[in-house]
PDB file of N, CA and C in Angstrom:
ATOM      1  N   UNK A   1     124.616  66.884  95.511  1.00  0.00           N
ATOM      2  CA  UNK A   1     124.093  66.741  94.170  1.00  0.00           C
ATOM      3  C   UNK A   1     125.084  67.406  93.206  1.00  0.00           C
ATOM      4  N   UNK A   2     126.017  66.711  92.600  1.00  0.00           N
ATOM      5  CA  UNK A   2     126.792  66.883  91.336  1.00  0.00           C
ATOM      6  C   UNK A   2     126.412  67.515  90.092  1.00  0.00           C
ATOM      7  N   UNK A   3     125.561  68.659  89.605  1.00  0.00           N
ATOM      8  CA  UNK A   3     125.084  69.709  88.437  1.00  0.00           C
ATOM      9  C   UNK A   3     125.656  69.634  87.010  1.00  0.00           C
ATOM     10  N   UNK A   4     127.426  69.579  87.549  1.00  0.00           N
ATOM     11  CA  UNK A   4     128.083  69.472  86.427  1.00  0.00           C
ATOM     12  C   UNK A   4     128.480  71.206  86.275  1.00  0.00           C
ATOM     13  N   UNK A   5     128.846  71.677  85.056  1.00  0.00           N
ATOM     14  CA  UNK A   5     129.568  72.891  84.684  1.00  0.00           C
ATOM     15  C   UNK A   5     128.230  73.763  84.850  1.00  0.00           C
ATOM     16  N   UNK A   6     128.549  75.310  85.177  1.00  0.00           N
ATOM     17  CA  UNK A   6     127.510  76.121  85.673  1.00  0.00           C
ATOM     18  C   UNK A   6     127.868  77.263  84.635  1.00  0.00           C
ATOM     19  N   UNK A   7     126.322  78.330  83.808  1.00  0.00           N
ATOM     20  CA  UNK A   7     127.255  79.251  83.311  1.00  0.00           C
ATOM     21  C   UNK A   7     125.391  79.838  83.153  1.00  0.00           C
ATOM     22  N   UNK A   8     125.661  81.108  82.564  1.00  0.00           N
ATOM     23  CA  UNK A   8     124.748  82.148  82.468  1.00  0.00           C
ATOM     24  C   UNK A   8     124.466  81.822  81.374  1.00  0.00           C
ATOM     25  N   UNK A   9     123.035  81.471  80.592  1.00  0.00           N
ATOM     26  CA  UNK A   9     122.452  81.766  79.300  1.00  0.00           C
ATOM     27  C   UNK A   9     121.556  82.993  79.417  1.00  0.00           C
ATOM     28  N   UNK A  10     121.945  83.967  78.286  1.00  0.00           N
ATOM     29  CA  UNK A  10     121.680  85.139  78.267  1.00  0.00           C
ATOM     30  C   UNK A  10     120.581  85.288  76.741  1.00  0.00           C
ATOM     31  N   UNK A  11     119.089  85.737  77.202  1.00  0.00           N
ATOM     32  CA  UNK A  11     118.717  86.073  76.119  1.00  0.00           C
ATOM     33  C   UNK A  11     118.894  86.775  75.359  1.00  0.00           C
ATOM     34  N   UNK A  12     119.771  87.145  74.299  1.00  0.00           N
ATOM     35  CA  UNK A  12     119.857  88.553  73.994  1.00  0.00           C
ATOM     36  C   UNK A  12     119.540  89.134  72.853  1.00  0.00           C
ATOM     37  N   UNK A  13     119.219  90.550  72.470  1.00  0.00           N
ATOM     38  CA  UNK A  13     118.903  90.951  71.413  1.00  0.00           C
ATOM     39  C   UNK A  13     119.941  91.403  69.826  1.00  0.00           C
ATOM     40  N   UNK A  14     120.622  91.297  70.069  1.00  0.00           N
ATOM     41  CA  UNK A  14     121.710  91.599  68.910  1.00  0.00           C
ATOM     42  C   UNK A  14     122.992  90.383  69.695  1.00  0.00           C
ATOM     43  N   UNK A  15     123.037  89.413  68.779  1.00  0.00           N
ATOM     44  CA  UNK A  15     124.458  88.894  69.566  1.00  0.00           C
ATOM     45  C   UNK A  15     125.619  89.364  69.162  1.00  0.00           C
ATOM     46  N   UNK A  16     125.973  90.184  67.658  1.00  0.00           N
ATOM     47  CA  UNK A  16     127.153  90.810  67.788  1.00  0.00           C
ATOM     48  C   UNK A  16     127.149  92.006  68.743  1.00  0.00           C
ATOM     49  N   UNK A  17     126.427  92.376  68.930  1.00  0.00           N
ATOM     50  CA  UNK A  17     126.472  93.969  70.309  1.00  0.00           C
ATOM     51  C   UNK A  17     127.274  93.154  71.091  1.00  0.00           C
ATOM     52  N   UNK A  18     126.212  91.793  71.684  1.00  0.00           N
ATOM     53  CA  UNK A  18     126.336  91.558  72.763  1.00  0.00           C
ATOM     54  C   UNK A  18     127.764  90.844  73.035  1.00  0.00           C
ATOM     55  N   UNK A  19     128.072  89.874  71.819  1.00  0.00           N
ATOM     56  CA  UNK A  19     129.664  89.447  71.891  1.00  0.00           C
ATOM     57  C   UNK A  19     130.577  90.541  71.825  1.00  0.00           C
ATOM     58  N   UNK A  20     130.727  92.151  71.499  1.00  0.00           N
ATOM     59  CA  UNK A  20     131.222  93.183  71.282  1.00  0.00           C
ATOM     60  C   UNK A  20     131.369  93.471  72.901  1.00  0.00           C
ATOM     61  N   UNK A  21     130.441  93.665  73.580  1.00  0.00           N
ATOM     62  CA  UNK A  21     130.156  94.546  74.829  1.00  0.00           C
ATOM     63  C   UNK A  21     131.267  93.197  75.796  1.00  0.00           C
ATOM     64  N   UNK A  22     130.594  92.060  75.866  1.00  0.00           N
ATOM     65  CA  UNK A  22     131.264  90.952  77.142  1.00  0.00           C
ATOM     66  C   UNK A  22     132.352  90.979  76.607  1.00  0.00           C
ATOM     67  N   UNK A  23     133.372  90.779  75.399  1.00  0.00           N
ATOM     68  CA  UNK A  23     134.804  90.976  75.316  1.00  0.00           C
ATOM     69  C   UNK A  23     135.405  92.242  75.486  1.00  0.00           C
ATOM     70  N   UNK A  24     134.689  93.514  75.721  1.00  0.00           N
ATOM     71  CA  UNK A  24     135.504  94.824  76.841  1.00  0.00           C
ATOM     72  C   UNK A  24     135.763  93.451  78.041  1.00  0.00           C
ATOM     73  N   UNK A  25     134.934  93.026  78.580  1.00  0.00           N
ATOM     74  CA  UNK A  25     135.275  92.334  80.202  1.00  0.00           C
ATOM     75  C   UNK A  25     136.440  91.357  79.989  1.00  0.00           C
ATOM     76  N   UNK A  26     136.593  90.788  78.752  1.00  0.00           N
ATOM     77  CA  UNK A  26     137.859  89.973  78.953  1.00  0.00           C
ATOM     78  C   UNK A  26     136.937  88.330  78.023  1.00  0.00           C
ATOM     79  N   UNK A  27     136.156  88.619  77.818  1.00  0.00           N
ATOM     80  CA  UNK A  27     135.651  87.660  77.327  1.00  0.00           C
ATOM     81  C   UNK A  27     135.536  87.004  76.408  1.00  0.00           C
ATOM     82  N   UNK A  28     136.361  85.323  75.669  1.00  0.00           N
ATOM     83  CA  UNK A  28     136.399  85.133  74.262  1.00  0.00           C
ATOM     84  C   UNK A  28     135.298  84.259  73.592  1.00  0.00           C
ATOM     85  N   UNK A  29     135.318  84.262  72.611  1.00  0.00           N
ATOM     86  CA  UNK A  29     134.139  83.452  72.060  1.00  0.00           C
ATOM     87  C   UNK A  29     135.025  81.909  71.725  1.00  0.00           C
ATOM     88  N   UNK A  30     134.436  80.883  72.566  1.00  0.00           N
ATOM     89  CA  UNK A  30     134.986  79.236  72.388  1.00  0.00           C
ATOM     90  C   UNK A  30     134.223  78.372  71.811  1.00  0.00           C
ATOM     91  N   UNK A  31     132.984  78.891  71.535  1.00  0.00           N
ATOM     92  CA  UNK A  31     131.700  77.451  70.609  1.00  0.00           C
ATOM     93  C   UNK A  31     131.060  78.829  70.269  1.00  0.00           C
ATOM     94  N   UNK A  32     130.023  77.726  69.446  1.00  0.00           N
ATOM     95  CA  UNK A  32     128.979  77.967  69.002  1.00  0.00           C
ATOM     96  C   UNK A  32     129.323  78.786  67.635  1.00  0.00           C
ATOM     97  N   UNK A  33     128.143  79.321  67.398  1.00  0.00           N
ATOM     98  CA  UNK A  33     127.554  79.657  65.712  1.00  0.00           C
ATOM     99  C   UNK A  33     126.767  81.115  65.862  1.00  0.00           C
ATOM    100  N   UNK A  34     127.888  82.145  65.804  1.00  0.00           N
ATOM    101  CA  UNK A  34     127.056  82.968  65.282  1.00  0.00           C
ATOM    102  C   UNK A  34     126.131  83.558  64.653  1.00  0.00           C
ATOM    103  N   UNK A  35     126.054  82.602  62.871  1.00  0.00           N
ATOM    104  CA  UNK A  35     125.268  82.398  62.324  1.00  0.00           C
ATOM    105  C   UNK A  35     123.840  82.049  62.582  1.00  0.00           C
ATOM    106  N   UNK A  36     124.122  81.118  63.588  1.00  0.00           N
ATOM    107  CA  UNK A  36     122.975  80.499  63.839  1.00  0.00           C
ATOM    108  C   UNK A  36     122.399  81.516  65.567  1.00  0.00           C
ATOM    109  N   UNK A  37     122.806  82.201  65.292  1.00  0.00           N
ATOM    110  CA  UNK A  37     122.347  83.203  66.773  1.00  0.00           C
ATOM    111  C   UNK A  37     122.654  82.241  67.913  1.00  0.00           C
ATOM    112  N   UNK A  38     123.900  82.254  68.158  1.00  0.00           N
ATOM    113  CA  UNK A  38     124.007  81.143  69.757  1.00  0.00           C
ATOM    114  C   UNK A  38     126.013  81.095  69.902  1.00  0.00           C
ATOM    115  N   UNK A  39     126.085  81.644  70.788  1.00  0.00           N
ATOM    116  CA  UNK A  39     127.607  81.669  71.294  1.00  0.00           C
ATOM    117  C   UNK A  39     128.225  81.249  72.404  1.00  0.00           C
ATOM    118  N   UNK A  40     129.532  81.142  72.785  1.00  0.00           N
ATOM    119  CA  UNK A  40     129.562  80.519  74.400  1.00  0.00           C
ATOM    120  C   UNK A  40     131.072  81.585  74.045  1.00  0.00           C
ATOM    121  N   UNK A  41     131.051  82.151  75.374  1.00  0.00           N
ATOM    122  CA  UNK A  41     132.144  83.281  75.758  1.00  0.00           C
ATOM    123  C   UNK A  41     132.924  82.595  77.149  1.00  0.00           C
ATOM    124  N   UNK A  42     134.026  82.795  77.094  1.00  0.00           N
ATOM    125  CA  UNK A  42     134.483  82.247  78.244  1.00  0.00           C
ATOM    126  C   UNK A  42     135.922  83.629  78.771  1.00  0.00           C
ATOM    127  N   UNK A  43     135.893  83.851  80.115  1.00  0.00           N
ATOM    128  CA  UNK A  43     136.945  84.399  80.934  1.00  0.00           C
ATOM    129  C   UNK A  43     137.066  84.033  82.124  1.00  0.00           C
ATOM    130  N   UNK A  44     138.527  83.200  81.677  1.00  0.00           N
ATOM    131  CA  UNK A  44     138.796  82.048  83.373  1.00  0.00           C
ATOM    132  C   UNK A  44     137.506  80.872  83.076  1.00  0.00           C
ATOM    133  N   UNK A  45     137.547  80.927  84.699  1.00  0.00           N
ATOM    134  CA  UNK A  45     136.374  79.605  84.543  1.00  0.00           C
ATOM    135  C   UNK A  45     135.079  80.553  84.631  1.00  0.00           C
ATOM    136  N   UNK A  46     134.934  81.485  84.356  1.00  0.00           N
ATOM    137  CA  UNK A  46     133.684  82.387  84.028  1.00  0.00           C
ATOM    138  C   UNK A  46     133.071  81.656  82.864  1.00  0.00           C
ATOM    139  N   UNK A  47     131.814  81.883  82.218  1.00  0.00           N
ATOM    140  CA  UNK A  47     130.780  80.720  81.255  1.00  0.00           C
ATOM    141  C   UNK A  47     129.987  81.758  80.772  1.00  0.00           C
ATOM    142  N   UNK A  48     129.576  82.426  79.811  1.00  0.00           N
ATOM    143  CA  UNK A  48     128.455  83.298  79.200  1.00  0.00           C
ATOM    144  C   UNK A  48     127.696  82.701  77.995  1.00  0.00           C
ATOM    145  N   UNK A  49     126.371  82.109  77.678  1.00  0.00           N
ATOM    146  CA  UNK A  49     126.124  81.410  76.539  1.00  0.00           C
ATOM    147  C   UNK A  49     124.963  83.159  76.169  1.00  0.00           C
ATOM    148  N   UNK A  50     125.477  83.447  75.127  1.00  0.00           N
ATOM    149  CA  UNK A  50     124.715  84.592  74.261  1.00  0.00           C
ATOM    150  C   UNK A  50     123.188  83.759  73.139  1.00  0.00           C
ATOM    151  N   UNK A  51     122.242  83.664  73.773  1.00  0.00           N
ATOM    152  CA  UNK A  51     121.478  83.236  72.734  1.00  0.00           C
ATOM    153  C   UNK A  51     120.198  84.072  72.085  1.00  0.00           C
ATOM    154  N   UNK A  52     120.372  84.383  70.935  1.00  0.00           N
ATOM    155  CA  UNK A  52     119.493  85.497  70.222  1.00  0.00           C
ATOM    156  C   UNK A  52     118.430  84.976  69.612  1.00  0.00           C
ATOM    157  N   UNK A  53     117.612  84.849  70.091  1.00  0.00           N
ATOM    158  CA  UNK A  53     116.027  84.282  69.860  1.00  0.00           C
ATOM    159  C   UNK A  53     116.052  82.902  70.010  1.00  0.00           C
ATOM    160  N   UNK A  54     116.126  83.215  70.908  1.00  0.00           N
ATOM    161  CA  UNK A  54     116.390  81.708  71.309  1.00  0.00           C
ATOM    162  C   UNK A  54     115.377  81.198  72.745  1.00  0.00           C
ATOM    163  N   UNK A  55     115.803  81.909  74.122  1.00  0.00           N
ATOM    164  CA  UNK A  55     115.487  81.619  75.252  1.00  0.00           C
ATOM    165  C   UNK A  55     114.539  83.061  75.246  1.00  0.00           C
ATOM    166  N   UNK A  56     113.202  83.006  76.326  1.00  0.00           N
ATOM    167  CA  UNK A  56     112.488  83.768  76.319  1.00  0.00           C
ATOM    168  C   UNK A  56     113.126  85.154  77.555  1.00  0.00           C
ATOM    169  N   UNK A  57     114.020  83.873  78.704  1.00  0.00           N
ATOM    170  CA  UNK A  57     114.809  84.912  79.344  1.00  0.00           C
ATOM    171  C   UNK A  57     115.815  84.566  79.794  1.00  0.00           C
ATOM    172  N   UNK A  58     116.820  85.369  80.717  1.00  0.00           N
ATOM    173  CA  UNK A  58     118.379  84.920  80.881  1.00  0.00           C
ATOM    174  C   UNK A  58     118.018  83.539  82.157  1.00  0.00           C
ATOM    175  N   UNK A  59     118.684  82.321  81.511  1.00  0.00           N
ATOM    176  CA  UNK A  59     118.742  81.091  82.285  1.00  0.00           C
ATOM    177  C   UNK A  59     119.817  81.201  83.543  1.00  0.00           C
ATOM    178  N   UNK A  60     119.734  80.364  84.192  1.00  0.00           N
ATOM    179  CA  UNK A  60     120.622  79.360  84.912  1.00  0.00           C
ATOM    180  C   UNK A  60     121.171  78.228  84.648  1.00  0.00           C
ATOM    181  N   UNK A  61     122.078  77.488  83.634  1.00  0.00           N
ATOM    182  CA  UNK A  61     122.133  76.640  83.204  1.00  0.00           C
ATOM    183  C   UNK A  61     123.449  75.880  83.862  1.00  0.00           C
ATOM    184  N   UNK A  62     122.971  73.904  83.837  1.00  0.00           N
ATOM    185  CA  UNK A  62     124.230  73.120  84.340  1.00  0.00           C
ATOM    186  C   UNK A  62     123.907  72.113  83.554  1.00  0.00           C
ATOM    187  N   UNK A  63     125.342  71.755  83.225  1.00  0.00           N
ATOM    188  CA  UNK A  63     125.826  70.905  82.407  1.00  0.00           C
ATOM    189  C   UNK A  63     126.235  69.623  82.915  1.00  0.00           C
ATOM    190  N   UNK A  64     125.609  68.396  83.281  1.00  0.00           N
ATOM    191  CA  UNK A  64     126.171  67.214  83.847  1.00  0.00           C
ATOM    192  C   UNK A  64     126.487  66.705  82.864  1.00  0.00           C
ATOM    193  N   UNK A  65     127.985  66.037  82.801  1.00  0.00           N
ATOM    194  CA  UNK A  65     129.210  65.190  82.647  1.00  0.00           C
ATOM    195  C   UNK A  65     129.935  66.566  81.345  1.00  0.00           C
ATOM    196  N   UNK A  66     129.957  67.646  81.898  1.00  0.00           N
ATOM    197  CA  UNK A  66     130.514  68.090  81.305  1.00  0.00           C
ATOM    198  C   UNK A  66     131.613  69.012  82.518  1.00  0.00           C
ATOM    199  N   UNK A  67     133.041  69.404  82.342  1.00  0.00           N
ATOM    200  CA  UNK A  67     133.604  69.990  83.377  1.00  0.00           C
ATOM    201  C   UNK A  67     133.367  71.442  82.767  1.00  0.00           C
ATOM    202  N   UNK A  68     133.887  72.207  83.339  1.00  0.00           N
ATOM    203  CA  UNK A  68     133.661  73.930  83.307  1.00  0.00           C
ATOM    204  C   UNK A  68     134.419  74.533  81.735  1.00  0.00           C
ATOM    205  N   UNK A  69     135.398  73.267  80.922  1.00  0.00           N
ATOM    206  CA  UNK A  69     135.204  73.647  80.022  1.00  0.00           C
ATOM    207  C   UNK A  69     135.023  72.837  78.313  1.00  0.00           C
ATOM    208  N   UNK A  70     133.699  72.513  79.193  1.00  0.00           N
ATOM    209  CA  UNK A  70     132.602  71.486  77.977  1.00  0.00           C
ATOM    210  C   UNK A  70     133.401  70.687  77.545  1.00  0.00           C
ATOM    211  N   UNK A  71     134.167  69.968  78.159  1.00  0.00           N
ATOM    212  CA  UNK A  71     134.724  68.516  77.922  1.00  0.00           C
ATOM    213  C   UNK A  71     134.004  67.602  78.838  1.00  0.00           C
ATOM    214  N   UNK A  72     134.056  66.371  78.201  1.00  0.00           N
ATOM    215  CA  UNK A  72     133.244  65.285  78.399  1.00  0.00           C
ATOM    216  C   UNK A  72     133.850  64.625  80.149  1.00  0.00           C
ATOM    217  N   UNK A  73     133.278  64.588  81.249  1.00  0.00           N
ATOM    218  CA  UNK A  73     134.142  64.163  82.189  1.00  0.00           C
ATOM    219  C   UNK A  73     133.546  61.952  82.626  1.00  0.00           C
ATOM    220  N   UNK A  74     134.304  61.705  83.229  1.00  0.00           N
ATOM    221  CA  UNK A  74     133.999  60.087  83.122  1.00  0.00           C
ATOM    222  C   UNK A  74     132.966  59.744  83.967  1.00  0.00           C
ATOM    223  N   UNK A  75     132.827  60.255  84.818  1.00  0.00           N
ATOM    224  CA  UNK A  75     131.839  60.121  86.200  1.00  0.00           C
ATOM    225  C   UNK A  75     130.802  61.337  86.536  1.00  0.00           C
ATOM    226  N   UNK A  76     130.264  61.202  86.191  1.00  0.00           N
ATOM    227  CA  UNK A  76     128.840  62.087  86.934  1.00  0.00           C
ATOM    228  C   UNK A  76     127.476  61.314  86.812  1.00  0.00           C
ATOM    229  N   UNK A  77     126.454  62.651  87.572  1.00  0.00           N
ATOM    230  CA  UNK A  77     125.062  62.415  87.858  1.00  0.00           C
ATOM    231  C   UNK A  77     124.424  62.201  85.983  1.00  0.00           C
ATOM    232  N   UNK A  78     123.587  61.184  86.098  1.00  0.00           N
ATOM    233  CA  UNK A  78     123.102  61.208  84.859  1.00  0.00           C
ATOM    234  C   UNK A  78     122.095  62.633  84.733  1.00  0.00           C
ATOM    235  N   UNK A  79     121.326  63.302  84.214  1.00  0.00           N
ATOM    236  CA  UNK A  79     119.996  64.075  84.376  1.00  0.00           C
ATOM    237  C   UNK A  79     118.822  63.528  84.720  1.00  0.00           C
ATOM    238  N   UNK A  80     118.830  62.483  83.919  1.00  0.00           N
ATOM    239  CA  UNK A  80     116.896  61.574  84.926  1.00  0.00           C
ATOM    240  C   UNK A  80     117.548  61.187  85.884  1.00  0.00           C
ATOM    241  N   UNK A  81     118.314  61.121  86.308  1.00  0.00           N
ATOM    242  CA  UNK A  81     118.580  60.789  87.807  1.00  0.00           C
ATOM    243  C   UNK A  81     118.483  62.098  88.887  1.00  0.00           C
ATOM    244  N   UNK A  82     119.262  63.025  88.289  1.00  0.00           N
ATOM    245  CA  UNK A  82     118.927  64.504  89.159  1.00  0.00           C
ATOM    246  C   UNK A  82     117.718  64.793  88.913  1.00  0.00           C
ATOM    247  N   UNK A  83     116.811  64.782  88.048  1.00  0.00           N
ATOM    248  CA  UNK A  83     115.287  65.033  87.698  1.00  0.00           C
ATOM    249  C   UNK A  83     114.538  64.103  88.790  1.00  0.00           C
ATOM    250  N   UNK A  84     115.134  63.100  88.633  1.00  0.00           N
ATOM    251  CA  UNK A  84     114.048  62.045  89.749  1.00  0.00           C
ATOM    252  C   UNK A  84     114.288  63.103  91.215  1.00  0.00           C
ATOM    253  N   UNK A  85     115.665  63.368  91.792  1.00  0.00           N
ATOM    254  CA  UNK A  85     116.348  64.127  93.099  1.00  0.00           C
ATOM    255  C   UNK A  85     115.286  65.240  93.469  1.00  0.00           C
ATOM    256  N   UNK A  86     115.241  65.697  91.862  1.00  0.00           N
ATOM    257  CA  UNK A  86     114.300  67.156  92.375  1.00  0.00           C
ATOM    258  C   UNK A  86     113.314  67.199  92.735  1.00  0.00           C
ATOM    259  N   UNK A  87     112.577  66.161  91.536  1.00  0.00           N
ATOM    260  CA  UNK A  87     110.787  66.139  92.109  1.00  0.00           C
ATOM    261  C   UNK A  87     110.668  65.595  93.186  1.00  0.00           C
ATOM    262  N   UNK A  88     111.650  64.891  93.760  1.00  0.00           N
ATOM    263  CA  UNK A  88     111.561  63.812  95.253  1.00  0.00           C
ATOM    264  C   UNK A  88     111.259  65.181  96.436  1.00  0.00           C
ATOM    265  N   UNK A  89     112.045  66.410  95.534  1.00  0.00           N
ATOM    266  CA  UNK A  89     111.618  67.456  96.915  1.00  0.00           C
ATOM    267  C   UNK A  89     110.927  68.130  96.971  1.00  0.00           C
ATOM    268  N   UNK A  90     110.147  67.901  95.582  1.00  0.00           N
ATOM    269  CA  UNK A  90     108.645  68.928  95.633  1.00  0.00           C
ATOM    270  C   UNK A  90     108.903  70.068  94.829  1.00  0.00           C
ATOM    271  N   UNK A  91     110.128  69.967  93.965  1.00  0.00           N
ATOM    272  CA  UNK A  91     110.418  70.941  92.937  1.00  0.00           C
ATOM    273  C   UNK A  91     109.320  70.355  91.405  1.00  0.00           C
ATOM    274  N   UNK A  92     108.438  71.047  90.879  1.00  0.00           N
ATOM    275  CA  UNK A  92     107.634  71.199  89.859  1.00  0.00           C
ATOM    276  C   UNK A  92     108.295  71.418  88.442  1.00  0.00           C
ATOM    277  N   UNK A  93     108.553  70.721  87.725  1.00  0.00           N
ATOM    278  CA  UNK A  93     109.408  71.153  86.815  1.00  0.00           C
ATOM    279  C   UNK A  93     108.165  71.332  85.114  1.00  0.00           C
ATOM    280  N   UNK A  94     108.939  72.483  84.572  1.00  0.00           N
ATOM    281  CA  UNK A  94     108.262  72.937  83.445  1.00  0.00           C
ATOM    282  C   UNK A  94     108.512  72.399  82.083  1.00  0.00           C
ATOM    283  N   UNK A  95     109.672  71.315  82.248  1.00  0.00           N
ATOM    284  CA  UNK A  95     109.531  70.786  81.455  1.00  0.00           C
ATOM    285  C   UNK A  95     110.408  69.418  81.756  1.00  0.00           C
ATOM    286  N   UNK A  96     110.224  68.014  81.461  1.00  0.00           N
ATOM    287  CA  UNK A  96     111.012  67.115  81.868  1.00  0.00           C
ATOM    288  C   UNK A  96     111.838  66.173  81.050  1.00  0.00           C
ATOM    289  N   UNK A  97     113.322  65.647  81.220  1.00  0.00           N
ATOM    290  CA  UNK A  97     113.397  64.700  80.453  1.00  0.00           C
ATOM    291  C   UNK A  97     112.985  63.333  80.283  1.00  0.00           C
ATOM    292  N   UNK A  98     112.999  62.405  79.106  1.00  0.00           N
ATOM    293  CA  UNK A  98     112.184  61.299  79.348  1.00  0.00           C
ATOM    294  C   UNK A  98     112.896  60.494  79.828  1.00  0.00           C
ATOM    295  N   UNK A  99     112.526  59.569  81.079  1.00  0.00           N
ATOM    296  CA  UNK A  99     112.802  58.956  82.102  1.00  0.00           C
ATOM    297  C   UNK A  99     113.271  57.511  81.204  1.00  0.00           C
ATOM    298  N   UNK A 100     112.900  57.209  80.165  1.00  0.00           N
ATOM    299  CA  UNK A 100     113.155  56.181  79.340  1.00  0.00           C
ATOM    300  C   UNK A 100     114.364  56.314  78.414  1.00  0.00           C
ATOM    301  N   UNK A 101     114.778  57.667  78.069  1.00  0.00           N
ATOM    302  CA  UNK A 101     115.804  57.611  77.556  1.00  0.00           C
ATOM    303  C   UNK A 101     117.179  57.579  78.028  1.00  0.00           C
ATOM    304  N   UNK A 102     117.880  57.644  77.276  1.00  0.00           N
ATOM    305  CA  UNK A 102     119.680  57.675  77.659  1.00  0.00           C
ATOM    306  C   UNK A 102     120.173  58.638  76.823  1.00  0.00           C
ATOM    307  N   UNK A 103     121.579  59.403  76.982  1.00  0.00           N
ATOM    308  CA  UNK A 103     122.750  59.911  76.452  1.00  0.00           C
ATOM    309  C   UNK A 103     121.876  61.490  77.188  1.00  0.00           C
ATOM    310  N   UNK A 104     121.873  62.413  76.123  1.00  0.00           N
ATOM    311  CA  UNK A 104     121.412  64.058  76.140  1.00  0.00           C
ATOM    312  C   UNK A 104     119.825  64.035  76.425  1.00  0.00           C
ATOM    313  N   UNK A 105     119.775  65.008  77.209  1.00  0.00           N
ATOM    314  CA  UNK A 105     118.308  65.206  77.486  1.00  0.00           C
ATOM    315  C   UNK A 105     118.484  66.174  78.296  1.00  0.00           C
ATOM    316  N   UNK A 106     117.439  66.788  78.853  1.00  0.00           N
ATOM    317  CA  UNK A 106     117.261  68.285  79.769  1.00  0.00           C
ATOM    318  C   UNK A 106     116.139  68.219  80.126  1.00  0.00           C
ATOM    319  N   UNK A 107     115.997  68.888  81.553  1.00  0.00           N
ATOM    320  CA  UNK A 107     114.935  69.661  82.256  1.00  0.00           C
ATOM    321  C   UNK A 107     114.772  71.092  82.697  1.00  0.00           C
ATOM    322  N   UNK A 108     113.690  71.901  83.100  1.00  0.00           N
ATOM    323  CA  UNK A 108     113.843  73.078  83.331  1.00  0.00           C
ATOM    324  C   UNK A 108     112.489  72.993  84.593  1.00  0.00           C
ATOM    325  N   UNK A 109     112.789  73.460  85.573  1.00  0.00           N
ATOM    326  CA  UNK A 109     112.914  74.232  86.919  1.00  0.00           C
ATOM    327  C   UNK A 109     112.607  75.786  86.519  1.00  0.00           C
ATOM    328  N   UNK A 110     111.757  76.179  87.609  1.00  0.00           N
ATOM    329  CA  UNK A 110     111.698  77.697  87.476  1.00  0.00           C
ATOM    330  C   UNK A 110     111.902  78.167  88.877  1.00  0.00           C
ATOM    331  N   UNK A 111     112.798  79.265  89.162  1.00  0.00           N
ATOM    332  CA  UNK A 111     112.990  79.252  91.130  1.00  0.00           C
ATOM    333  C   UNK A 111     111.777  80.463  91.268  1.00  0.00           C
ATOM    334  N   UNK A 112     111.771  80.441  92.657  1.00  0.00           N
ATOM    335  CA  UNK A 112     111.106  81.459  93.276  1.00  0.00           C
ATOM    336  C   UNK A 112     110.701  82.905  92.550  1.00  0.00           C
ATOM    337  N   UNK A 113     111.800  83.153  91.882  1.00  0.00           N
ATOM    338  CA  UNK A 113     111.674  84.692  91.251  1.00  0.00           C
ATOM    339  C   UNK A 113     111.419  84.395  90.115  1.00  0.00           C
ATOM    340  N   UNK A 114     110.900  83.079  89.245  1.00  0.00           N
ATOM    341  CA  UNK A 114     110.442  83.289  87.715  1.00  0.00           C
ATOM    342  C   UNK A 114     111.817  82.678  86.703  1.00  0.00           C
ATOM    343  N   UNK A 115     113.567  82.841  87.293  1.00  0.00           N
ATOM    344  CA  UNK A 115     114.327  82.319  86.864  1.00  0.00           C
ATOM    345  C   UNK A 115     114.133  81.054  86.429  1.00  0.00           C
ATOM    346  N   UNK A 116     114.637  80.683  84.829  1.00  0.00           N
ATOM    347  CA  UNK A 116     114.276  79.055  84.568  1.00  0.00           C
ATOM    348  C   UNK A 116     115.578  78.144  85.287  1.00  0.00           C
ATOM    349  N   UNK A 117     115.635  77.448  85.475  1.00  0.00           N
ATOM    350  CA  UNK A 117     117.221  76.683  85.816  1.00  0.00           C
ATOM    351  C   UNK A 117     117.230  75.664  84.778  1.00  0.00           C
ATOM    352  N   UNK A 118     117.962  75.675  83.740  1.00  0.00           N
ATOM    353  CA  UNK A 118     117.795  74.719  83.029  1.00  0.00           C
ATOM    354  C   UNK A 118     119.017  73.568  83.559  1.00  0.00           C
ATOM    355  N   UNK A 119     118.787  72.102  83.386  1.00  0.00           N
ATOM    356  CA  UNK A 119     120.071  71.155  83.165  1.00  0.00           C
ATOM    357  C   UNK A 119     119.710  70.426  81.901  1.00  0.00           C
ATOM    358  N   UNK A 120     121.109  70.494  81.276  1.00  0.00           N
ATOM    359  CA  UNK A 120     120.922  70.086  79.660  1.00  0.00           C
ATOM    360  C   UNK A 120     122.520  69.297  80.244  1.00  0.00           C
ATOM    361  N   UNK A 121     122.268  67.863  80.035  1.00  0.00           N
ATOM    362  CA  UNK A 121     122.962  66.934  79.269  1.00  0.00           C
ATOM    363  C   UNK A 121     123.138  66.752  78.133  1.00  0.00           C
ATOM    364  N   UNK A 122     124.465  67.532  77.403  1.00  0.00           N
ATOM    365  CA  UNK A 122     124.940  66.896  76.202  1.00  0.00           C
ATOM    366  C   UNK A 122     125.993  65.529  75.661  1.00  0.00           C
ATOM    367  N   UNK A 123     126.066  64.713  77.118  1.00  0.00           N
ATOM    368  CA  UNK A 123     126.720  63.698  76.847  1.00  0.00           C
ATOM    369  C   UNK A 123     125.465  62.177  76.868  1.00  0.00           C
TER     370      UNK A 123
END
């Protein structure tokens, strides 16, 4: 099963702290909108998305048809197609995309310990 790009969404409470603190580790800011409370940090193929009121807690997030650094790739799993994969195994999902649509859409999965797993298609 093909996921696409993998990276940590982090709920967090101050995102300048928090963009302050992950660049000691080496970490730069490549998207997003501070303004708008929401960042994406990258070191190597490492992935950190900083989101400040945003997510209720730190995600698991994958990106299908996107490669590790959010460029558009030609071939992958659509998401209602991995959504159909999951529920086929008895995974319960908390929230789903619509099976009728096309392009961007997302689902969210919660594992064993309460973690959400989100997959968000932005292509």
């Amino acid at each position: 099963m093909e996921l696409g790009a993998f990276s940590i969404s982090l709920a967090v409470k101050n995102i300048d702290a928090s963009r302050a603190f992950y660049e000691k580790f080496g970490f730069k800011v490549i998207g997003g909108d501070a303004s708008q409370n929401w960042l994406i940090l990258r070191n190597n193929n490492h992935t950190l998305g900083l989101f400040q009121d945003m997510l209720e807690k730190n995600t698991l997030t994958f990106n299908p048809g996107w490669d590790d650094n959010a460029m558009p790739v030609d071939t992958f799993t659509d998401v209602r197609d991995l959504q159909r994969q999951i529920k086929s195994l008895g995974v319960e999902l908390l929230m789903e995309a619509d099976e009728e649509s096309s392009g961007p859409a997302s689902f969210i999965a919660i594992d064993p310990d309460g973690n959400p797993v989100l997959v968000d298609q932005h292509v």
